[in-house]
C-alpha atoms as a PDB file:
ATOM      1  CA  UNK A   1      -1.698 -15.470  -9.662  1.00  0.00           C
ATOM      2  CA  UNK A   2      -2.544 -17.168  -6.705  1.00  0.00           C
ATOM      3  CA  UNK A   3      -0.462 -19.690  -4.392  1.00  0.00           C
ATOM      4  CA  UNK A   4      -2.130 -22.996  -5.935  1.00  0.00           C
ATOM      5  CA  UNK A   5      -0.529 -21.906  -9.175  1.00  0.00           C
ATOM      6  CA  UNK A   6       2.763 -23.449  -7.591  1.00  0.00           C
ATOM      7  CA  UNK A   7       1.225 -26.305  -6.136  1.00  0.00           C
ATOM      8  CA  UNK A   8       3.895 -29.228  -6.014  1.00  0.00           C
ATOM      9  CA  UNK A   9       7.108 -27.116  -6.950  1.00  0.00           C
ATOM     10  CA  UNK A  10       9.703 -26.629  -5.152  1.00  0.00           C
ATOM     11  CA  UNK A  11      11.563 -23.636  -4.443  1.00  0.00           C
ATOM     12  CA  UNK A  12      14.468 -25.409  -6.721  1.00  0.00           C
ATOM     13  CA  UNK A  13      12.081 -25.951  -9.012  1.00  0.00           C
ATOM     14  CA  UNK A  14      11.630 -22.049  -9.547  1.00  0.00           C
ATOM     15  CA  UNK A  15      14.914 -21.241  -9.495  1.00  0.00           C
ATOM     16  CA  UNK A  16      15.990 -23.632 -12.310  1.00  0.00           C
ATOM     17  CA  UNK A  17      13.349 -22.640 -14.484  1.00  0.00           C
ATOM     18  CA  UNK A  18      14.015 -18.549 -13.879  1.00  0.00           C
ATOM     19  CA  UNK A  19      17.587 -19.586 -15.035  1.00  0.00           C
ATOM     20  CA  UNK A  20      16.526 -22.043 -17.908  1.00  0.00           C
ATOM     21  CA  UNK A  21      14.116 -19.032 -19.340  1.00  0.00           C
ATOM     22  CA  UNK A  22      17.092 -16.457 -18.894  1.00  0.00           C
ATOM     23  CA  UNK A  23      18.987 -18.784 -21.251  1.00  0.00           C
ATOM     24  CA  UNK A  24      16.199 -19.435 -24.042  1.00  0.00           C
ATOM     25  CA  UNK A  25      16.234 -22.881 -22.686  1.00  0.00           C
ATOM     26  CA  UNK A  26      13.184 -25.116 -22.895  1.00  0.00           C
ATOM     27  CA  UNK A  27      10.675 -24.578 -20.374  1.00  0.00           C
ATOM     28  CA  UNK A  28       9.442 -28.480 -19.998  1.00  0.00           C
ATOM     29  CA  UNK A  29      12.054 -30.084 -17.410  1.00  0.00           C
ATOM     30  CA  UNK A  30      12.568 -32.077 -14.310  1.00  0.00           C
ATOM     31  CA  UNK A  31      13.151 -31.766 -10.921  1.00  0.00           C
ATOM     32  CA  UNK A  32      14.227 -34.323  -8.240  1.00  0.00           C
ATOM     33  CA  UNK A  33      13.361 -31.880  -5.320  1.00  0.00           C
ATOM     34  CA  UNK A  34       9.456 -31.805  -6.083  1.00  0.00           C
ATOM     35  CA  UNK A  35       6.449 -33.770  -8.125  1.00  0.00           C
ATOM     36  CA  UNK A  36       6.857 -31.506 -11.260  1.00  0.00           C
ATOM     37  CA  UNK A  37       4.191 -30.636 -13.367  1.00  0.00           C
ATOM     38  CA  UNK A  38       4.610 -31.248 -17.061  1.00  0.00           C
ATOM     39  CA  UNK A  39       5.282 -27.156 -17.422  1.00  0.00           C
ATOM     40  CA  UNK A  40       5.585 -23.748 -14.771  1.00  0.00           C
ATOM     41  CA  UNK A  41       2.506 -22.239 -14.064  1.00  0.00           C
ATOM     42  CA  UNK A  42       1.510 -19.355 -15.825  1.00  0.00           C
ATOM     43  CA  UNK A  43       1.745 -16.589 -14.199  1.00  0.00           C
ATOM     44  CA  UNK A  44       0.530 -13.987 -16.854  1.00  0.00           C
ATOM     45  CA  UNK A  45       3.954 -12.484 -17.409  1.00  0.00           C
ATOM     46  CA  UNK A  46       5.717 -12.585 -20.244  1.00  0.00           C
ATOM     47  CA  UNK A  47       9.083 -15.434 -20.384  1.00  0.00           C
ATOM     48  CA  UNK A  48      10.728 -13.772 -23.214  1.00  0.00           C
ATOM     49  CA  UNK A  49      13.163 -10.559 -24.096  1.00  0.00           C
ATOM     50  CA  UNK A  50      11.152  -7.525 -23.933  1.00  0.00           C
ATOM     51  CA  UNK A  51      11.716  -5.087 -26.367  1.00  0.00           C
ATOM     52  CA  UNK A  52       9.714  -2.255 -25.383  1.00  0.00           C
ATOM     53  CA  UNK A  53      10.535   1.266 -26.138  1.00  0.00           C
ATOM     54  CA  UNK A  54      11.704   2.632 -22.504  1.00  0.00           C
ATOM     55  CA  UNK A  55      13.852  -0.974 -22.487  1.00  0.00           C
ATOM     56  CA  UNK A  56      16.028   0.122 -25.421  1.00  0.00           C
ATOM     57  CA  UNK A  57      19.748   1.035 -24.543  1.00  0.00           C
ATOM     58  CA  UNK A  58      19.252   0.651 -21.247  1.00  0.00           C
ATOM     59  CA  UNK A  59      21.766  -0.253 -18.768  1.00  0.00           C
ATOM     60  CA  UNK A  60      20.838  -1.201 -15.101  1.00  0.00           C
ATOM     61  CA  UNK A  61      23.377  -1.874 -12.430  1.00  0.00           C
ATOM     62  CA  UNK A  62      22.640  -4.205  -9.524  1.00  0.00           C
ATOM     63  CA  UNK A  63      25.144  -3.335  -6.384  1.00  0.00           C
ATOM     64  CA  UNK A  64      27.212  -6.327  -6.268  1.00  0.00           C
ATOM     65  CA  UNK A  65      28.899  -6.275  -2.402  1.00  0.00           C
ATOM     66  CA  UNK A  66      26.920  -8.557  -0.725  1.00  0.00           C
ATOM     67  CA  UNK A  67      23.555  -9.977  -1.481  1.00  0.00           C
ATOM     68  CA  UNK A  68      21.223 -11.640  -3.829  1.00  0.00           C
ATOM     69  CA  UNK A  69      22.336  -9.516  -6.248  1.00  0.00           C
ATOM     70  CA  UNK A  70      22.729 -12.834  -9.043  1.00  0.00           C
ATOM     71  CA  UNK A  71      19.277 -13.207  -9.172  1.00  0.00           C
ATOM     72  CA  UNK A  72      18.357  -9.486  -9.777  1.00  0.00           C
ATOM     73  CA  UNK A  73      20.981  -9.778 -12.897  1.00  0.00           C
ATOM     74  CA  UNK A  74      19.036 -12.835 -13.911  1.00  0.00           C
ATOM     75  CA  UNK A  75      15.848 -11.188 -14.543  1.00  0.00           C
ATOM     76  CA  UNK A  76      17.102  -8.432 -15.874  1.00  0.00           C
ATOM     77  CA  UNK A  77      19.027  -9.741 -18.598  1.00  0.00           C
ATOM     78  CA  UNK A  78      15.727 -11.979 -19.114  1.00  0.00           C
ATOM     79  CA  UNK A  79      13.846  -8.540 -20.075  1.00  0.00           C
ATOM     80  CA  UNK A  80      16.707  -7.687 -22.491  1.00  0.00           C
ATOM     81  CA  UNK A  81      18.415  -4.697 -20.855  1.00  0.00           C
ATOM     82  CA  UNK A  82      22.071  -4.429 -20.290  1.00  0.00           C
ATOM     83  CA  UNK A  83      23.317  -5.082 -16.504  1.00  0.00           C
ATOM     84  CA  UNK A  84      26.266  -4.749 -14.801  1.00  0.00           C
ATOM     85  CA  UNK A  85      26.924  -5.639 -11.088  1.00  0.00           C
ATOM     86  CA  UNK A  86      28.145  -2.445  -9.609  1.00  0.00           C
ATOM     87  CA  UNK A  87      31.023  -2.882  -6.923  1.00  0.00           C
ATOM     88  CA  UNK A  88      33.733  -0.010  -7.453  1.00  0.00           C
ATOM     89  CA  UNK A  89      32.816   3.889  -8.322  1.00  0.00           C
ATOM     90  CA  UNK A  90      33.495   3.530 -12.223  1.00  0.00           C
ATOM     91  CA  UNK A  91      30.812   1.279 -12.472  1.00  0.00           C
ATOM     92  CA  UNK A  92      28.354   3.410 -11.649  1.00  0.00           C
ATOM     93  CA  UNK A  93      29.877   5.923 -14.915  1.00  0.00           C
ATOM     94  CA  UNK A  94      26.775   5.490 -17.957  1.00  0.00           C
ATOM     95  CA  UNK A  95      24.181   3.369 -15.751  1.00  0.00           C
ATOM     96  CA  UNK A  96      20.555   4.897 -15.847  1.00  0.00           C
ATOM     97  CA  UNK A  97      19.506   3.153 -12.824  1.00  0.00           C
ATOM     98  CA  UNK A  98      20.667   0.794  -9.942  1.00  0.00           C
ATOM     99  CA  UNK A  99      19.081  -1.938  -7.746  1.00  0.00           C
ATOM    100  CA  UNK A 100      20.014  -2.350  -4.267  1.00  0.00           C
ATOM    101  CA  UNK A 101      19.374  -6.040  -3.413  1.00  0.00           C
ATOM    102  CA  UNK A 102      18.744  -7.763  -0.493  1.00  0.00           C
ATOM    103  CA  UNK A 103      21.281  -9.447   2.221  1.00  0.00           C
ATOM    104  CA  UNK A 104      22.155  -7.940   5.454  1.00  0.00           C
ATOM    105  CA  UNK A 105      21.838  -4.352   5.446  1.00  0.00           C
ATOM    106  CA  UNK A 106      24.544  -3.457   8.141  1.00  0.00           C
ATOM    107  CA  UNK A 107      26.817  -5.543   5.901  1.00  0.00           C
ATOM    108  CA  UNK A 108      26.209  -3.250   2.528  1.00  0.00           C
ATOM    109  CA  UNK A 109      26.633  -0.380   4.310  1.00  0.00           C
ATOM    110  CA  UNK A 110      30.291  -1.196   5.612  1.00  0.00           C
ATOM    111  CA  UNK A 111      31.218  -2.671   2.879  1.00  0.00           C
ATOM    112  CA  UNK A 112      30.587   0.647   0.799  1.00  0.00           C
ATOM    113  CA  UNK A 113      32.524   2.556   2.579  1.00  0.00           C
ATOM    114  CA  UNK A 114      35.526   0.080   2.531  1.00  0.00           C
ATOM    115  CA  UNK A 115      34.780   0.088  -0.876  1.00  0.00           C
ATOM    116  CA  UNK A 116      34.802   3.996  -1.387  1.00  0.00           C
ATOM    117  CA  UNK A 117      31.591   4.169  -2.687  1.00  0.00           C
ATOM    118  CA  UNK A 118      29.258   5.295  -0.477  1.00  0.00           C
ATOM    119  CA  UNK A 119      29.411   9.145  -1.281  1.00  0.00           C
ATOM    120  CA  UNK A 120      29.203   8.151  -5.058  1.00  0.00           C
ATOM    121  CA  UNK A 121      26.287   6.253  -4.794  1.00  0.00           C
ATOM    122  CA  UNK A 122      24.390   9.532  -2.984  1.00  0.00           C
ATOM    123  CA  UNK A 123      25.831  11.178  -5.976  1.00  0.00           C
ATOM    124  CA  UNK A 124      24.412   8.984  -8.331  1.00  0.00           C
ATOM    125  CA  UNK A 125      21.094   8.545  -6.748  1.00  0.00           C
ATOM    126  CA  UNK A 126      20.208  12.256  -6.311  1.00  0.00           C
ATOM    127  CA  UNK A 127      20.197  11.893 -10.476  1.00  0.00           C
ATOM    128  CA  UNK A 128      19.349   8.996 -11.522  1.00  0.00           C
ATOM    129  CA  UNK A 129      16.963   5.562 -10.178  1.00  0.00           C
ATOM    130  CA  UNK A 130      17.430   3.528  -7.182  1.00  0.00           C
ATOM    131  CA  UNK A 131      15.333   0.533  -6.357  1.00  0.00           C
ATOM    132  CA  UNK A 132      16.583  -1.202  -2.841  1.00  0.00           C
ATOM    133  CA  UNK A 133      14.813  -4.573  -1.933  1.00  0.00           C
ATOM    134  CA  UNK A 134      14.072  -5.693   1.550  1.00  0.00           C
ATOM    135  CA  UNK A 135      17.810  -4.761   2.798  1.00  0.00           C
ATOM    136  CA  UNK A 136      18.167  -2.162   0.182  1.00  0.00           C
ATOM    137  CA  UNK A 137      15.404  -0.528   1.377  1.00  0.00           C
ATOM    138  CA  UNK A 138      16.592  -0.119   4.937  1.00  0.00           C
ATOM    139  CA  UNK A 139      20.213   1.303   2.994  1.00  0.00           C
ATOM    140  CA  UNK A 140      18.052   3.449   0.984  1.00  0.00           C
ATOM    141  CA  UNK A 141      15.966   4.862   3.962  1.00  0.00           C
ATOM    142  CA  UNK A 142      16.691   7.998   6.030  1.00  0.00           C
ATOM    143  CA  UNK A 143      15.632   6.627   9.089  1.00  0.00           C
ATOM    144  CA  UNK A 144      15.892   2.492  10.314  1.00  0.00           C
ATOM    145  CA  UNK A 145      15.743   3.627  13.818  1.00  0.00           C
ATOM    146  CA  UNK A 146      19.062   2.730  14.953  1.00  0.00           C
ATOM    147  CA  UNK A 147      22.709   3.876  14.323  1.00  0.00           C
ATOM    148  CA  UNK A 148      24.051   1.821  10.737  1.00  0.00           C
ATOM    149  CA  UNK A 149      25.205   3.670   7.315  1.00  0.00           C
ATOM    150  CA  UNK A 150      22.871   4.386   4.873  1.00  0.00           C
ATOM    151  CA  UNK A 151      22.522   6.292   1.988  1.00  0.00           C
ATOM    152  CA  UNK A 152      19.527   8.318   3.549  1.00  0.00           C
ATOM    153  CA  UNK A 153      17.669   9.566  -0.029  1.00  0.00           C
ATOM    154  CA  UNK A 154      14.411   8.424   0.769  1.00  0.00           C
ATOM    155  CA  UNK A 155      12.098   9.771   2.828  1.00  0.00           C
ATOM    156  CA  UNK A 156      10.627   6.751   5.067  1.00  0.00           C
ATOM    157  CA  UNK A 157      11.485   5.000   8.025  1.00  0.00           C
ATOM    158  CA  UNK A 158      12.469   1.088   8.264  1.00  0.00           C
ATOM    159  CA  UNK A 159      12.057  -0.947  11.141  1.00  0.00           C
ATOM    160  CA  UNK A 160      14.297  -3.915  10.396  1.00  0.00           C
ATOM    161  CA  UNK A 161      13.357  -7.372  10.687  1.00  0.00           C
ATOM    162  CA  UNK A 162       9.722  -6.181  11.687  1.00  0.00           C
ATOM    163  CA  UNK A 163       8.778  -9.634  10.820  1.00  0.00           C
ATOM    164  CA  UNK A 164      10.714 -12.234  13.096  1.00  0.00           C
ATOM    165  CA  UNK A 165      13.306 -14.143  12.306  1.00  0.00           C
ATOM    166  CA  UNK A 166      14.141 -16.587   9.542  1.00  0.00           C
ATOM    167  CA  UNK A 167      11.478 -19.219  10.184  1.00  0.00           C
ATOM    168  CA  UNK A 168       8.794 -16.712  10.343  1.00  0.00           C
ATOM    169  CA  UNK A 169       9.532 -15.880   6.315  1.00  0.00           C
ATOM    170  CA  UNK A 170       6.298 -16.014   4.284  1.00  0.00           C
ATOM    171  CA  UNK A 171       4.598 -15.373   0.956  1.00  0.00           C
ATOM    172  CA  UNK A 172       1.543 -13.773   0.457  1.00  0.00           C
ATOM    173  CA  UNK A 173      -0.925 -12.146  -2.636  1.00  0.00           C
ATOM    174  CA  UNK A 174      -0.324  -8.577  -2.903  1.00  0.00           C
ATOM    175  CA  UNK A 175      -2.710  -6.105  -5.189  1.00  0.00           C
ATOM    176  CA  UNK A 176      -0.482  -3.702  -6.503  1.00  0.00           C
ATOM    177  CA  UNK A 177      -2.234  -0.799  -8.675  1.00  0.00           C
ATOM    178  CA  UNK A 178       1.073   0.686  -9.811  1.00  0.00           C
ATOM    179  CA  UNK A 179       1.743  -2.239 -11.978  1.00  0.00           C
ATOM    180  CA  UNK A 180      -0.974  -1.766 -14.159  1.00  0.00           C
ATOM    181  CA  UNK A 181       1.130   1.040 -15.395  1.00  0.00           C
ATOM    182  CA  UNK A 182       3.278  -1.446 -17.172  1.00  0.00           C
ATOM    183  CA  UNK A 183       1.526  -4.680 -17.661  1.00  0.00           C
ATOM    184  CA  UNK A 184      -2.324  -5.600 -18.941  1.00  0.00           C
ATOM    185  CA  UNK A 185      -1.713  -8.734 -16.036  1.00  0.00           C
ATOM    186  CA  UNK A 186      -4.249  -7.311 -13.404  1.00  0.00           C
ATOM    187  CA  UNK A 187      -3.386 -10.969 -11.197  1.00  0.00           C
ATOM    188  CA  UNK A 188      -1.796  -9.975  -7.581  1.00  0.00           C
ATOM    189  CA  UNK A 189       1.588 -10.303  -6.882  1.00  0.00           C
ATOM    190  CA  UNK A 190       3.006 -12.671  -5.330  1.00  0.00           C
ATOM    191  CA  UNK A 191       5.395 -11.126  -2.541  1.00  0.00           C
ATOM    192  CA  UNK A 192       8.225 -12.773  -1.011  1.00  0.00           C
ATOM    193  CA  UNK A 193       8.847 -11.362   2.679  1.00  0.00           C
ATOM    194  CA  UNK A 194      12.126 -13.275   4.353  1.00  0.00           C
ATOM    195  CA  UNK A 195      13.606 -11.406   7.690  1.00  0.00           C
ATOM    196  CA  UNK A 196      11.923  -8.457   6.218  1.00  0.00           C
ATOM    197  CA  UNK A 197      11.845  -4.965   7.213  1.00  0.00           C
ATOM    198  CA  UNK A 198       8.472  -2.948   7.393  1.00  0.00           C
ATOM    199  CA  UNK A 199       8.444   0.344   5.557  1.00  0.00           C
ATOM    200  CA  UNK A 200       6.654   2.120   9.365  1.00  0.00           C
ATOM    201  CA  UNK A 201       6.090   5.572   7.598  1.00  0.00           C
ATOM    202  CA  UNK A 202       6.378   7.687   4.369  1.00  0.00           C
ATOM    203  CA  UNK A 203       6.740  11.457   4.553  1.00  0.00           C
ATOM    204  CA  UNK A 204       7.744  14.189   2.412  1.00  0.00           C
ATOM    205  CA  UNK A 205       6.642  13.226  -1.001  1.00  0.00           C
ATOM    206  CA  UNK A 206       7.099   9.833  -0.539  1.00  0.00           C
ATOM    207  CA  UNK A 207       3.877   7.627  -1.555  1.00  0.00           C
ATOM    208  CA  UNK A 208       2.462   3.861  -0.513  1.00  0.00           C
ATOM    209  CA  UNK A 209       2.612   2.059  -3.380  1.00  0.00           C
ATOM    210  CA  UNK A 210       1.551  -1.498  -1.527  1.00  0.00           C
ATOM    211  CA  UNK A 211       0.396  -2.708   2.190  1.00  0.00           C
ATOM    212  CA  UNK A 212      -0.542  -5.628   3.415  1.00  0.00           C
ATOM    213  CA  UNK A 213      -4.171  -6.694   4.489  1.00  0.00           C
ATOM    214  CA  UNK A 214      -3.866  -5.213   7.498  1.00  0.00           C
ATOM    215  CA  UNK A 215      -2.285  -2.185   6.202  1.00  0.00           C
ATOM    216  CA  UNK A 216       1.042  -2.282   7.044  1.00  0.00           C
ATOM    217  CA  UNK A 217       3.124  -0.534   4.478  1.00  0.00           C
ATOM    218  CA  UNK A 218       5.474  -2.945   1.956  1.00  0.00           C
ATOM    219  CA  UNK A 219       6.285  -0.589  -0.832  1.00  0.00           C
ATOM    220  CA  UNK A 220       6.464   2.796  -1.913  1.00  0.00           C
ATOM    221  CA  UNK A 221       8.103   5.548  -4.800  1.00  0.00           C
ATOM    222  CA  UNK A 222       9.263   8.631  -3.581  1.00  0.00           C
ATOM    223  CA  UNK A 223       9.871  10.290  -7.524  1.00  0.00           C
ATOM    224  CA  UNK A 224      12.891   8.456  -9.004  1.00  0.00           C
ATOM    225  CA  UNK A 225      13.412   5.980  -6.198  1.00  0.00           C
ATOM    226  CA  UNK A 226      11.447   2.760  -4.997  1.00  0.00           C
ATOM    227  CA  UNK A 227      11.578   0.573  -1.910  1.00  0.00           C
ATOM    228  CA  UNK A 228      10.158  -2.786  -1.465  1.00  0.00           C
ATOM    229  CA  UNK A 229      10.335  -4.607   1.578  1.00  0.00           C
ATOM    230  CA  UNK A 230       9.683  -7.909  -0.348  1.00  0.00           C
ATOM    231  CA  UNK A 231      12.127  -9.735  -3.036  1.00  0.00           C
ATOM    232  CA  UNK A 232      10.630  -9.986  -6.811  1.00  0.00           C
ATOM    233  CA  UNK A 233      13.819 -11.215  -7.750  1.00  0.00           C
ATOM    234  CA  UNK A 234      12.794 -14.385  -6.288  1.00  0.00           C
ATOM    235  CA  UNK A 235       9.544 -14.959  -7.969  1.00  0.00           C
ATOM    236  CA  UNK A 236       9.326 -15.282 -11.642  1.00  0.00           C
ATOM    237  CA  UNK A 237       6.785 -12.393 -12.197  1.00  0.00           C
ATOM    238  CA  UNK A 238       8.945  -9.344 -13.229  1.00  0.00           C
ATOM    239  CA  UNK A 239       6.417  -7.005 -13.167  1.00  0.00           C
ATOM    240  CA  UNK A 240       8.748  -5.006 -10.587  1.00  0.00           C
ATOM    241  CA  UNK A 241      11.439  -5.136 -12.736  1.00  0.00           C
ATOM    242  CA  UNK A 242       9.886  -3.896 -15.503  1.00  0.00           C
ATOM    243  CA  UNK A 243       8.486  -0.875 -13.366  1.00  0.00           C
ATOM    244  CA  UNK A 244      11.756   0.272 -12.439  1.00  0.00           C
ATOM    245  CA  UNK A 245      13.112   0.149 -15.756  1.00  0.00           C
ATOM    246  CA  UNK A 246      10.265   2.391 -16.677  1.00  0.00           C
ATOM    247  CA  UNK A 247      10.884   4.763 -13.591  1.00  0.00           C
ATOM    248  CA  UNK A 248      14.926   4.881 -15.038  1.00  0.00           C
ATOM    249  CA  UNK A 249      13.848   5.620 -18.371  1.00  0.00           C
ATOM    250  CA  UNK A 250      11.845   8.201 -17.417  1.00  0.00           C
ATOM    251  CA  UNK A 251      14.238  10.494 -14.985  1.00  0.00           C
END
């Protein structure tokens, strides 16, 4: 995949036609914001349920308190799992894994332990899989260098908003070896970075799964949990997704 594969769509554009697939819709449509193309571009992923073996019966929770956790459910029900978002204690009870999205990372934090869950999702992620995006990795970090709640499981350190501010948001190509794992699409992947964190260090057993060109870390697995400083649910490649599924299916 490469950025001229979205030539002349808008961001709208994508949106819509991540939601029209999630719905079995057709995938020929128009949009006022842009010049649209006749069809999306293919991106090499697959735009249908996905039946595979590690997908069957499983249920993945997206936390639900503040965020873009919509779009996470989006995709997921797109692959054909089960999803619920995940707001109160009892709806962590039969999940096999949970994403923590992206929003303000502060924000979750507070907001779990208003909602009592904090201490059960420690619980629940010393068991079973936790994927945190951009501000759910800083909440799933041990370290993001200054004084917030987080769940501290994984062993990196965050600096937060490492980036700039909104305007300086960008999107880049991203080779990512891991995803070969789950997908014959060998295309890079297109990474989403807005007011993103930088994952500054790994330790323990905690691995690099992705950097950018000048090697500044943007993902990494430490066993059953996964950071990305990037948002997939924004893109319609769910090569991510599908990753983490296989990562829950596995523990």
């Amino acid at each position: 995949m490469n950025s001229n594969q979205f030539a002349g769509y808008c961001s709208l554009h994508i949106e819509h036609w991540v939601s029209e697939i999630s719905q079995g819709k057709a995938q020929i449509w128009g949009c006022g914001g842009c010049e649209t193309p006749a069809t999306p571009p293919n991106l090499g992923t697959s735009t249908q349920s996905l039946k595979e073996p590690e997908h069957l019966n499983m249920n993945i929770g997206v936390l639900a308190l503040q965020g873009d956790f919509a779009e996470h459910i989006v995709i997921l029900k797109r692959i054909g799992v089960e999803t619920r978002e995940v707001r109160l204690p009892r709806h962590l009870d039969e999940l096999d894994g949970l994403i923590i999205p992206g929003g303000e990372s502060t924000t979750i934090g507070k907001l779990a332990i208003d909602f009592n869950i904090m201490e059960p999702l420690r619980t629940f992620g010393r068991e079973k899989a936790i994927w945190g995006t951009c501000a759910g990795a800083i909440f799933l970090s041990k370290d993001a260098r200054r004084e917030q709640p987080l769940l501290e499981l994984m062993d990196i350190s965050v600096e937060r908003n490492a980036f700039g501010r909104q305007v300086d948001s960008f999107e880049i190509e991203i080779d990512i070896p891991a995803l070969a794992t789950i997908s014959e699409n060998q295309a890079p992947y297109h990474a989403i970075f807005i007011r993103a964190p930088l994952i500054e260090s790994v330790f323990a057993d905690a691995e690099v799964l992705a950097a950018l060109p000048d090697g500044r870390i943007v993902a990494a697995r430490q066993g059953h949990w996964l950071a990305t400083a990037f948002h997939p649910e924004l893109t319609p490649d769910d090569r991510f997704h599908r990753y983490f599924i296989g990562m829950a299916a596995k523990k």
